[in-house]
Protein backbone atom coordinates (compact mmCIF):
# COMPACT_ATOMS: atom_id res chain seq x y z
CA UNK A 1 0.00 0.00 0.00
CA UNK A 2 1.55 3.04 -1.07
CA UNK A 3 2.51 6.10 1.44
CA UNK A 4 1.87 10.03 1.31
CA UNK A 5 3.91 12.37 3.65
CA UNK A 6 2.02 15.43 4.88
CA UNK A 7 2.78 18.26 6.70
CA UNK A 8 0.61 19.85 9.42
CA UNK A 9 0.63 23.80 8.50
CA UNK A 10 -0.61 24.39 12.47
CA UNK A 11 2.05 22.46 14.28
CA UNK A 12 4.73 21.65 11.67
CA UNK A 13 4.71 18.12 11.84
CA UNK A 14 5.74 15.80 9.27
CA UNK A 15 3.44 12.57 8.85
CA UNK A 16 3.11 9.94 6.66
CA UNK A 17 -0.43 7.84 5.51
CA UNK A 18 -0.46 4.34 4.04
CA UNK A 19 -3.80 4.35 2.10
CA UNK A 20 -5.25 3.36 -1.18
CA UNK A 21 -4.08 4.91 -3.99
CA UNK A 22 -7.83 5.45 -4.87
CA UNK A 23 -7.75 7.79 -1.78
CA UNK A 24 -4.30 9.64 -2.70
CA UNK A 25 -6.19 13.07 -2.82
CA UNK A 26 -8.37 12.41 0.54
CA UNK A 27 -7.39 14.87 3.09
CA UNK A 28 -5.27 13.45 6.54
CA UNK A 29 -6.06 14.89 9.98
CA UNK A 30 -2.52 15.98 11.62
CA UNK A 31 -1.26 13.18 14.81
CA UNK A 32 -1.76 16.19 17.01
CA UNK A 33 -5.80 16.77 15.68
CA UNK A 34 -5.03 19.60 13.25
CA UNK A 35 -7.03 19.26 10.07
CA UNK A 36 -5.30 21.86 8.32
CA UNK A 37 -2.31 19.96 6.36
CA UNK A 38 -0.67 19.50 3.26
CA UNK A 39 0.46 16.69 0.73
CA UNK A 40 3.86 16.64 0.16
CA UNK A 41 5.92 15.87 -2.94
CA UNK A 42 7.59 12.87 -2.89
CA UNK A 43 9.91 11.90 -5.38
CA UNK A 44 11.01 8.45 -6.37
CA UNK A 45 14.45 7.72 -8.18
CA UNK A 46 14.12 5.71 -11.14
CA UNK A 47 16.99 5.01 -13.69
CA UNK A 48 17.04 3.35 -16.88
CA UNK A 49 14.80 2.86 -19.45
CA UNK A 50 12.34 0.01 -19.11
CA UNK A 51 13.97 -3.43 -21.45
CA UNK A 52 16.91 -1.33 -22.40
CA UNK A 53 19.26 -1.99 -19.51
CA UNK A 54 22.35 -4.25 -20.95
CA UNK A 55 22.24 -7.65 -20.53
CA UNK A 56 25.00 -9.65 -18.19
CA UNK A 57 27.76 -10.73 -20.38
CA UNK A 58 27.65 -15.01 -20.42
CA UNK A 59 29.87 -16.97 -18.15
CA UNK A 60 31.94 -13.55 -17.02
CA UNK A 61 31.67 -13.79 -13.72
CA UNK A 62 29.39 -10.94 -12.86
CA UNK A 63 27.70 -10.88 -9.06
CA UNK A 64 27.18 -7.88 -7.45
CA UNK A 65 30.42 -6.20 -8.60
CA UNK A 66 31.12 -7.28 -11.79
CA UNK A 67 33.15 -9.92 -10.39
CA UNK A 68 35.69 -7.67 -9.17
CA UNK A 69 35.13 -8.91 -5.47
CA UNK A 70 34.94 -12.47 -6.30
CA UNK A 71 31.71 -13.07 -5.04
């Protein structure tokens, strides 16, 4: 279930809400009672491109470092 982080614009508290993601733009009540708050922006790091990430090279070793470590 995904997670939103709010902040409370009476107390300053940061929060965070798992809920639905069919009830991403429902308002959250602050921890402290406050109704006034705020979605925040949360970013996500994503790299690549989807199916265009090289394949591992056949019977080279590889593991987690490229085989540098021996693993």
């Amino acid at each position: 279930m995904p997670r939103y982080d709010y902040r409370c614009r009476a107390c300053g508290d940061t929060f965070e809400v798992s809920r639905p993601m069919r009830e991403a733009t429902e308002p959250a009540a602050c921890p402290q009672g406050h109704d006034d708050t705020v979605k925040l922006l949360s970013t996500v790091a994503v790299t690549g491109r989807g199916g265009s990430a090289p394949a591992p090279s056949a019977g080279g070793g590889g593991g987690c470092c490229g085989g540098a470590c021996g693993c």
